[in-house]
PDB file of N, CA and C in Angstrom:
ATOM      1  N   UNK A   1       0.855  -1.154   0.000  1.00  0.00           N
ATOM      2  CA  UNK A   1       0.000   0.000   0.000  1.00  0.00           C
ATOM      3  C   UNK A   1       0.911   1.229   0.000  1.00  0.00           C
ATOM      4  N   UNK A   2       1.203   1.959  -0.708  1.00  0.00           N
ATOM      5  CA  UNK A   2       1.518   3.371  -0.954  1.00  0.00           C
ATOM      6  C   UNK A   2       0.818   4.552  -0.911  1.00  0.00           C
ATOM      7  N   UNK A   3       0.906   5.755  -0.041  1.00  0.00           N
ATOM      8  CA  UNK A   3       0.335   6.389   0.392  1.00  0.00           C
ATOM      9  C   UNK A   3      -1.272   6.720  -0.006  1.00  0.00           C
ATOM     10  N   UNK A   4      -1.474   5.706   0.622  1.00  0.00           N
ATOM     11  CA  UNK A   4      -2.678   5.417   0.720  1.00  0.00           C
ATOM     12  C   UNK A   4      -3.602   5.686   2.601  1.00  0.00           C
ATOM     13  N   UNK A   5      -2.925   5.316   3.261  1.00  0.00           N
ATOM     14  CA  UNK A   5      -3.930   5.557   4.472  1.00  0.00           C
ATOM     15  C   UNK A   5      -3.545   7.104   5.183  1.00  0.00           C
ATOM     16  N   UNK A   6      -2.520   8.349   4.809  1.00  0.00           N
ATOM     17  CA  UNK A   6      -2.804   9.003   5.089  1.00  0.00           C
ATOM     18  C   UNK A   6      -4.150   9.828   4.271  1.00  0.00           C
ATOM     19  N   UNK A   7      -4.522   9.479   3.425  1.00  0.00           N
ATOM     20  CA  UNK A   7      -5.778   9.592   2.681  1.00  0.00           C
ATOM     21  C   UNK A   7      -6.573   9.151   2.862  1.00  0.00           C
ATOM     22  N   UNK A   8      -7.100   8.054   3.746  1.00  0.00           N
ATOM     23  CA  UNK A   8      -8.346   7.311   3.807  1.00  0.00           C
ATOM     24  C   UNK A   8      -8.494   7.625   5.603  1.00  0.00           C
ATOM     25  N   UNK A   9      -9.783   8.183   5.361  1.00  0.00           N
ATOM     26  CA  UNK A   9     -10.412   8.792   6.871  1.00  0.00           C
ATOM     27  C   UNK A   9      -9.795   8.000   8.375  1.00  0.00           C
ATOM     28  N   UNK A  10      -9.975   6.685   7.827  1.00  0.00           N
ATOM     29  CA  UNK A  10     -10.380   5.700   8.928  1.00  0.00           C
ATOM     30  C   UNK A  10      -9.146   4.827   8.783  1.00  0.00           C
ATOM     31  N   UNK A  11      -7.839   5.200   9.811  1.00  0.00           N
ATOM     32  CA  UNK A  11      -6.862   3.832   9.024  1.00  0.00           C
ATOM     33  C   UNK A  11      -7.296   2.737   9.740  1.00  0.00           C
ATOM     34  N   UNK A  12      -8.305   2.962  10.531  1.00  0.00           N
ATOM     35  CA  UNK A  12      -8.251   0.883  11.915  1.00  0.00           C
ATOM     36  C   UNK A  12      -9.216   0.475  10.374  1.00  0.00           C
ATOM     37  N   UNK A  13     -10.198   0.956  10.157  1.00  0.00           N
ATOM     38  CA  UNK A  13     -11.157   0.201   9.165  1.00  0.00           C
ATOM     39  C   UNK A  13     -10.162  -0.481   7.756  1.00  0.00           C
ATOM     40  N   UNK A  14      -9.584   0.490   7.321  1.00  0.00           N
ATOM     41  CA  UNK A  14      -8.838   0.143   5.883  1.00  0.00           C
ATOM     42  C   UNK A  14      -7.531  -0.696   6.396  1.00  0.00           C
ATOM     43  N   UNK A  15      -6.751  -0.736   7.448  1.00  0.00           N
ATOM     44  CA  UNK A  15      -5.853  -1.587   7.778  1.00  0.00           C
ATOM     45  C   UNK A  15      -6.697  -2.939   8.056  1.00  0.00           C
ATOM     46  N   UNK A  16      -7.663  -3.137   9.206  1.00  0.00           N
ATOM     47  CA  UNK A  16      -7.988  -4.210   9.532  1.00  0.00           C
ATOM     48  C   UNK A  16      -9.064  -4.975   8.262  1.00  0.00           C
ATOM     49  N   UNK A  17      -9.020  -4.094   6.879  1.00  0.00           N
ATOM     50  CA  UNK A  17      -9.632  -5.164   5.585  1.00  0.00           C
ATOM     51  C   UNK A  17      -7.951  -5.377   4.935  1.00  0.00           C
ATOM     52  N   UNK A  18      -6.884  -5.188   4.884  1.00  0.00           N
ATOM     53  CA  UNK A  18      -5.700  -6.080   4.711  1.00  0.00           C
ATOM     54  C   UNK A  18      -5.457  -6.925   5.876  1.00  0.00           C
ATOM     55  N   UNK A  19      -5.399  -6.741   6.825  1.00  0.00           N
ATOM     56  CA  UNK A  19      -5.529  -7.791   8.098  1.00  0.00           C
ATOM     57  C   UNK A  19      -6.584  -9.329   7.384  1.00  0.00           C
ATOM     58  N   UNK A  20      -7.378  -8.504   7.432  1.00  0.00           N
ATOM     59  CA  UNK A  20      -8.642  -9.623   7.026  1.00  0.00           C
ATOM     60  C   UNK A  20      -7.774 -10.949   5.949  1.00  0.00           C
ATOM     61  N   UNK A  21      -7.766  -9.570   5.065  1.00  0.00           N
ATOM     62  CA  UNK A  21      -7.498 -11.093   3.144  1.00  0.00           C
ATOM     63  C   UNK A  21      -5.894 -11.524   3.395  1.00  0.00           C
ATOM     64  N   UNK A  22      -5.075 -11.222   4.127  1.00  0.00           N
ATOM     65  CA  UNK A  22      -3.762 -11.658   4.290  1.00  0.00           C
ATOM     66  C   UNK A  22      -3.735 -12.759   5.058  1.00  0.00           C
ATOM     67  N   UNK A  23      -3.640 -13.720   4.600  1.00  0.00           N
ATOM     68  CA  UNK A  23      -3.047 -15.075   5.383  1.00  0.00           C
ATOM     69  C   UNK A  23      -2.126 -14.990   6.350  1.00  0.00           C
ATOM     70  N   UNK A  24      -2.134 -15.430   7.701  1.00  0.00           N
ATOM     71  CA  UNK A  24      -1.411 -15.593   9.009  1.00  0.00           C
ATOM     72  C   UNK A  24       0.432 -16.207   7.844  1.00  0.00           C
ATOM     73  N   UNK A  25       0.897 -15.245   8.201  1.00  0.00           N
ATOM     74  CA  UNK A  25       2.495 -15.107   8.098  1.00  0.00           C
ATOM     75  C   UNK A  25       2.628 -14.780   6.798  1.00  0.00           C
ATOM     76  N   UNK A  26       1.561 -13.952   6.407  1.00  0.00           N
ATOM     77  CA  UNK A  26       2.458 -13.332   4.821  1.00  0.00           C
ATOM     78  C   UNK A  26       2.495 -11.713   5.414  1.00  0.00           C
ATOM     79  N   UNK A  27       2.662 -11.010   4.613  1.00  0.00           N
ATOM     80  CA  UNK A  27       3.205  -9.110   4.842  1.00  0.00           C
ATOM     81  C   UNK A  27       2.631  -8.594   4.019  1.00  0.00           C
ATOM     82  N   UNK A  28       2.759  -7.578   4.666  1.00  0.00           N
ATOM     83  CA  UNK A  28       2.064  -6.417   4.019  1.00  0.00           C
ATOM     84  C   UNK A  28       3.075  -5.340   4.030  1.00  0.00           C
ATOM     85  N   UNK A  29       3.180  -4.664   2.883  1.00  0.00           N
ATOM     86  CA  UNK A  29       4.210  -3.383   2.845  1.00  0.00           C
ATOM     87  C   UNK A  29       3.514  -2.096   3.033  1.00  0.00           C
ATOM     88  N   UNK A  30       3.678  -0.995   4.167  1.00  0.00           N
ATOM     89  CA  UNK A  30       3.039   0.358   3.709  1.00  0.00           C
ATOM     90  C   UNK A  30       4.294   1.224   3.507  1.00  0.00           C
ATOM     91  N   UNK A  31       3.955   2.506   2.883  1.00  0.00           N
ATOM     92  CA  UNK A  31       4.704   3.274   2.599  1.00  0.00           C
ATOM     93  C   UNK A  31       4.055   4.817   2.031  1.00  0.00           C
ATOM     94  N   UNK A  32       3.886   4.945   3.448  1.00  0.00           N
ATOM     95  CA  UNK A  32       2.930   6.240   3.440  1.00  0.00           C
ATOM     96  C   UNK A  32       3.737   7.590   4.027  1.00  0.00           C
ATOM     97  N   UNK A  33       3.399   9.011   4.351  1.00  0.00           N
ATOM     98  CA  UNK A  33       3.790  10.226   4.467  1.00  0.00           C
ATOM     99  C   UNK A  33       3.112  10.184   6.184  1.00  0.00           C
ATOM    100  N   UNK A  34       4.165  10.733   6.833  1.00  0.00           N
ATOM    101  CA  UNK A  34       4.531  11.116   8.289  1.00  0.00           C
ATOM    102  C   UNK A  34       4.443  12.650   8.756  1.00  0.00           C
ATOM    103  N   UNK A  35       4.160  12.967  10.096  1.00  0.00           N
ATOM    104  CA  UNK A  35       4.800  14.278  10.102  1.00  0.00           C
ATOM    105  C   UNK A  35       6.065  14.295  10.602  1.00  0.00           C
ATOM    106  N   UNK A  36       6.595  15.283  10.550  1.00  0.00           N
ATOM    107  CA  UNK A  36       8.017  15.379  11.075  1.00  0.00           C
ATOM    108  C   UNK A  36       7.971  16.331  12.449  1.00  0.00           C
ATOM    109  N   UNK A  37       8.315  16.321  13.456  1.00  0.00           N
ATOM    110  CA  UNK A  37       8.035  16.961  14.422  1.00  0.00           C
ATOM    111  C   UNK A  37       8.409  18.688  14.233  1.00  0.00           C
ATOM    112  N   UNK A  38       9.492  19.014  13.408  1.00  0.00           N
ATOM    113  CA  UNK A  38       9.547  20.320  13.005  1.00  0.00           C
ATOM    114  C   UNK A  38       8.554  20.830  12.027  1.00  0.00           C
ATOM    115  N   UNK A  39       7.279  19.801  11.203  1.00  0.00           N
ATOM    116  CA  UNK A  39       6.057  20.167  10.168  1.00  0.00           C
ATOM    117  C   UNK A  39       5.342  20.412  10.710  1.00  0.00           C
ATOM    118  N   UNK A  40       4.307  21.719  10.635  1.00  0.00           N
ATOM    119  CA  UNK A  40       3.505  22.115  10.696  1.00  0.00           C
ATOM    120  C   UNK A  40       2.477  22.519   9.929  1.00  0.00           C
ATOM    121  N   UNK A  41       2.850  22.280   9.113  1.00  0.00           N
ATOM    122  CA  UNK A  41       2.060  22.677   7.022  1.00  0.00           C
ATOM    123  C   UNK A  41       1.561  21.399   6.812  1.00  0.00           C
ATOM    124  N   UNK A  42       1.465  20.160   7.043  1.00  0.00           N
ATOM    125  CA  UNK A  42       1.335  19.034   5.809  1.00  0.00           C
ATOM    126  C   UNK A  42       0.362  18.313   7.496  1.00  0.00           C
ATOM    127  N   UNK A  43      -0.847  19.197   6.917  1.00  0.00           N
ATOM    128  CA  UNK A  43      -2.174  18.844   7.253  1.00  0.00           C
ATOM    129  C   UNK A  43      -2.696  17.816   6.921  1.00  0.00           C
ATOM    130  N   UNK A  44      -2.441  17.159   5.812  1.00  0.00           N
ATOM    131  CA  UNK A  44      -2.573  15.845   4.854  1.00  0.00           C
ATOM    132  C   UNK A  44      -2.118  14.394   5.383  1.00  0.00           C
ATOM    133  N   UNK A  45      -1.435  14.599   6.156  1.00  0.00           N
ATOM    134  CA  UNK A  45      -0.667  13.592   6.387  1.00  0.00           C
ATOM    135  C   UNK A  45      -1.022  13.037   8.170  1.00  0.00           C
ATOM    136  N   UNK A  46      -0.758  11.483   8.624  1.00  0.00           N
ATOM    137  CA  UNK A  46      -1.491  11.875  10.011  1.00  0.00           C
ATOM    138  C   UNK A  46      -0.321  11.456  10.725  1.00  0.00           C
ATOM    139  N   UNK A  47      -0.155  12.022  12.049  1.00  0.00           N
ATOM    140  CA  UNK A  47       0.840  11.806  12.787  1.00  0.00           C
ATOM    141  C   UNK A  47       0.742  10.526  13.668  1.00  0.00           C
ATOM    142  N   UNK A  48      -0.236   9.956  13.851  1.00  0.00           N
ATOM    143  CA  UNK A  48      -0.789   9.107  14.580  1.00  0.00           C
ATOM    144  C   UNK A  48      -0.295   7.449  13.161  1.00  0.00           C
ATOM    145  N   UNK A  49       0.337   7.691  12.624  1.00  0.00           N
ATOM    146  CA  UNK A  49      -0.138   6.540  11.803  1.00  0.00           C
ATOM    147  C   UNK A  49       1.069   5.381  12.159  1.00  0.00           C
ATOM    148  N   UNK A  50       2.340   6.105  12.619  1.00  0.00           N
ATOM    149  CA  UNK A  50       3.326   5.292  12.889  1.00  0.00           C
ATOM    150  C   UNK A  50       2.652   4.555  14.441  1.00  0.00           C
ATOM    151  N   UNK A  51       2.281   5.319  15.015  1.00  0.00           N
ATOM    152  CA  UNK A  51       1.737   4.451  16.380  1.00  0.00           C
ATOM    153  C   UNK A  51       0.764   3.621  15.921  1.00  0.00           C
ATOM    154  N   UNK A  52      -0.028   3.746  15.402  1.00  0.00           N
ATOM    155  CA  UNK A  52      -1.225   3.126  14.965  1.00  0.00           C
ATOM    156  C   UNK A  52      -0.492   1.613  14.267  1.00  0.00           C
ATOM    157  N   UNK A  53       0.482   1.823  13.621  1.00  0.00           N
ATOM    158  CA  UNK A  53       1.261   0.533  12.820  1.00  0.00           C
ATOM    159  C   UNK A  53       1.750  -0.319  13.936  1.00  0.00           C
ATOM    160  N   UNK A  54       2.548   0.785  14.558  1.00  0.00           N
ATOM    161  CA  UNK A  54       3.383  -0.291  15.532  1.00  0.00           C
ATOM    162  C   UNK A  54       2.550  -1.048  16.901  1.00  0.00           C
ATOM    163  N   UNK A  55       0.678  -0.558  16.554  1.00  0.00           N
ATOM    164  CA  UNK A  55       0.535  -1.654  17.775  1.00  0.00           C
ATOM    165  C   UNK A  55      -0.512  -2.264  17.333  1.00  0.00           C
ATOM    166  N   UNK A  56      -1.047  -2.874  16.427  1.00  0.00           N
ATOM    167  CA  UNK A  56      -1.685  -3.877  15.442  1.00  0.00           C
ATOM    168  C   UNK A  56      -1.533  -4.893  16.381  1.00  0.00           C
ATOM    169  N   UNK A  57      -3.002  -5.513  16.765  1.00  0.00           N
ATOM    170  CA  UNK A  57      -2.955  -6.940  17.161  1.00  0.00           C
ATOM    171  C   UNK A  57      -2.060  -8.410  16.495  1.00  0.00           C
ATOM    172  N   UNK A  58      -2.638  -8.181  15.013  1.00  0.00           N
ATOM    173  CA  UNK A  58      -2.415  -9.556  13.928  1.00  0.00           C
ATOM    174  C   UNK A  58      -1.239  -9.240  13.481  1.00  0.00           C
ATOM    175  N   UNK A  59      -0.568  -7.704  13.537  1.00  0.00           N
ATOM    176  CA  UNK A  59       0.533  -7.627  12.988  1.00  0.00           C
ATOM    177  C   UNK A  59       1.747  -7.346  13.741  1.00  0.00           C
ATOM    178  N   UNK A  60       2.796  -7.590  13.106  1.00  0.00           N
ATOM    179  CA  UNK A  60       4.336  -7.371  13.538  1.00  0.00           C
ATOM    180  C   UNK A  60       5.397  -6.863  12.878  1.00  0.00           C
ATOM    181  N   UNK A  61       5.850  -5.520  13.169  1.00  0.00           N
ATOM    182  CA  UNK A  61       6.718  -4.759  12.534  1.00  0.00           C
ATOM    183  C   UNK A  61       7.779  -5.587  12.135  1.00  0.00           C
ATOM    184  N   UNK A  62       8.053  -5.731  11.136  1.00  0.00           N
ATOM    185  CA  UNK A  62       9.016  -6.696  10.353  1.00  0.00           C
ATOM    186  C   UNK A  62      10.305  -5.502  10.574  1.00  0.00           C
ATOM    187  N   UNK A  63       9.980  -4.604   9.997  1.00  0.00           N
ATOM    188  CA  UNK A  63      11.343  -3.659   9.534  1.00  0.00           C
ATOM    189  C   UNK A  63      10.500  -2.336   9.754  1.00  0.00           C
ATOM    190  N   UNK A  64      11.121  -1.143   9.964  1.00  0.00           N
ATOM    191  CA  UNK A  64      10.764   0.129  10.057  1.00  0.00           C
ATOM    192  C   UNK A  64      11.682   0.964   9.319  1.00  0.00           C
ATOM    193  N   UNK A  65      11.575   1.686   7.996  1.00  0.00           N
ATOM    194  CA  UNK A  65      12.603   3.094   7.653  1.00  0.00           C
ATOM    195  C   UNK A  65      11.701   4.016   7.656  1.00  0.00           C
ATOM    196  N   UNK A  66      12.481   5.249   8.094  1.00  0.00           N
ATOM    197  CA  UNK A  66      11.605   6.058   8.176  1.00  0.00           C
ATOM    198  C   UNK A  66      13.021   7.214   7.357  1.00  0.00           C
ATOM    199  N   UNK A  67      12.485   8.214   6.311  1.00  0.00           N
ATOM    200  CA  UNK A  67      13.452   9.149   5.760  1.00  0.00           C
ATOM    201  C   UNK A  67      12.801  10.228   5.242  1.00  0.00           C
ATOM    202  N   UNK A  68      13.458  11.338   6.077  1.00  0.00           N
ATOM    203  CA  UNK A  68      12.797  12.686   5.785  1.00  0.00           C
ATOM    204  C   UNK A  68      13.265  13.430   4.460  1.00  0.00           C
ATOM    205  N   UNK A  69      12.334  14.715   4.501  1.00  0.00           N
ATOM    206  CA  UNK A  69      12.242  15.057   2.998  1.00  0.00           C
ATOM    207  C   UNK A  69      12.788  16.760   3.529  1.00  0.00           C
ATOM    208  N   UNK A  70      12.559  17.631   2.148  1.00  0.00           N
ATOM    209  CA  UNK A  70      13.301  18.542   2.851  1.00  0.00           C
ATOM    210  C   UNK A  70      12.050  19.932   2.688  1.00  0.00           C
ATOM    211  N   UNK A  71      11.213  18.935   2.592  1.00  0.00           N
ATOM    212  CA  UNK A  71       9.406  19.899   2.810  1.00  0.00           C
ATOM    213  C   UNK A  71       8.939  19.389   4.772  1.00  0.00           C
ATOM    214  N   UNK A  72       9.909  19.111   5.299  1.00  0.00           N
ATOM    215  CA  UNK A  72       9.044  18.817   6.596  1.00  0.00           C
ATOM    216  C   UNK A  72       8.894  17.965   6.989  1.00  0.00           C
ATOM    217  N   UNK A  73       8.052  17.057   5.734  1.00  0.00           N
ATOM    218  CA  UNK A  73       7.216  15.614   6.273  1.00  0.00           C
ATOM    219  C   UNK A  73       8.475  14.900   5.738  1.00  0.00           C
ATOM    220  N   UNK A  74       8.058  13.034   6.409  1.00  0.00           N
ATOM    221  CA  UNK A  74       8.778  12.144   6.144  1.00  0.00           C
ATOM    222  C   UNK A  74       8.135  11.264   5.228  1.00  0.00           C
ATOM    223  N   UNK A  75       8.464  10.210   4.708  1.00  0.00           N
ATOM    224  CA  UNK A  75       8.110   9.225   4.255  1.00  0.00           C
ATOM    225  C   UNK A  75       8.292   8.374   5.092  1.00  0.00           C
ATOM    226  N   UNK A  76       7.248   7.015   5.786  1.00  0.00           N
ATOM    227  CA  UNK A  76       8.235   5.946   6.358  1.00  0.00           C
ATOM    228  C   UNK A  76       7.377   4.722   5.604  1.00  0.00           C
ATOM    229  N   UNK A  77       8.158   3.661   5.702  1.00  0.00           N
ATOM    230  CA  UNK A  77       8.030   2.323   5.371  1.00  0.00           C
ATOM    231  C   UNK A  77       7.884   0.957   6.431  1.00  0.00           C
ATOM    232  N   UNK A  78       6.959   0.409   6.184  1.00  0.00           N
ATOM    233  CA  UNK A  78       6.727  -0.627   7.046  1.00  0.00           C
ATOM    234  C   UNK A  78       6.474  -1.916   6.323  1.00  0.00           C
ATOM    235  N   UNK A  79       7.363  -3.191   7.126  1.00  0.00           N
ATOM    236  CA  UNK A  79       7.281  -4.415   6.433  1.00  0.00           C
ATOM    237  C   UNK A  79       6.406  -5.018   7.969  1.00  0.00           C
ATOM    238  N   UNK A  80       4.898  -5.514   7.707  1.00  0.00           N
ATOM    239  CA  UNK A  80       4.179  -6.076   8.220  1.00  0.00           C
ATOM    240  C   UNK A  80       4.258  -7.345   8.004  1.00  0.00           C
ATOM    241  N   UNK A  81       4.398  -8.436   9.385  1.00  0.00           N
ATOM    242  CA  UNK A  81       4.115  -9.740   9.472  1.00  0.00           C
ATOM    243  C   UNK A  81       2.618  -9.944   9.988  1.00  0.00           C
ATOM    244  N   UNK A  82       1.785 -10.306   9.345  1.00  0.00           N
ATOM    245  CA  UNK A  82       0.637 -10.896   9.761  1.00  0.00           C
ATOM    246  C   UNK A  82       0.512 -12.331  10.202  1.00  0.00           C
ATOM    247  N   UNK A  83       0.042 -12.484  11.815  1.00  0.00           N
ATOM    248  CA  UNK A  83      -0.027 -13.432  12.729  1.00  0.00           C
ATOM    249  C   UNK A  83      -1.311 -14.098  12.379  1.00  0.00           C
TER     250      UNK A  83
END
């Protein structure tokens, strides 16, 4: 999924329908837009989403990068193990 759930209202609803169709021990990749604690402009983007990843019942942070940009926000990446 590519920046996709800082766009979609609801990330528990749209995460937990990949939860759903993913078979216990395959992954899921996101790679969505962050804030950066010095951004204050990039309204678009939710700050809550890295917490929201890292405490998933079915899932398990495989890998975390996270790499900033030089507008503020970050990009980060997540390799999901689904339990």
């Amino acid at each position: 999924m590519t920046f996709a759930l800082s766009a979609i209202p609801s990330n528990a609803a749209a995460y937990a329908q990949l939860e759903r169709v993913v078979r216990p021990g395959g992954m899921i990749a996101v790679l969505d837009m962050v804030l950066s604690p010095a951004s204050a402009w990039c309204g678009y983007a939710k700050l809550e989403l890295t917490d929201f990843l890292e405490t998933r019942e079915r899932s398990v942070v495989l890998q975390r990068n996270v790499v900033g940009s030089r507008w503020g926000n970050a990009e980060v990446m997540y390799l999901m193990g689904v339990r």
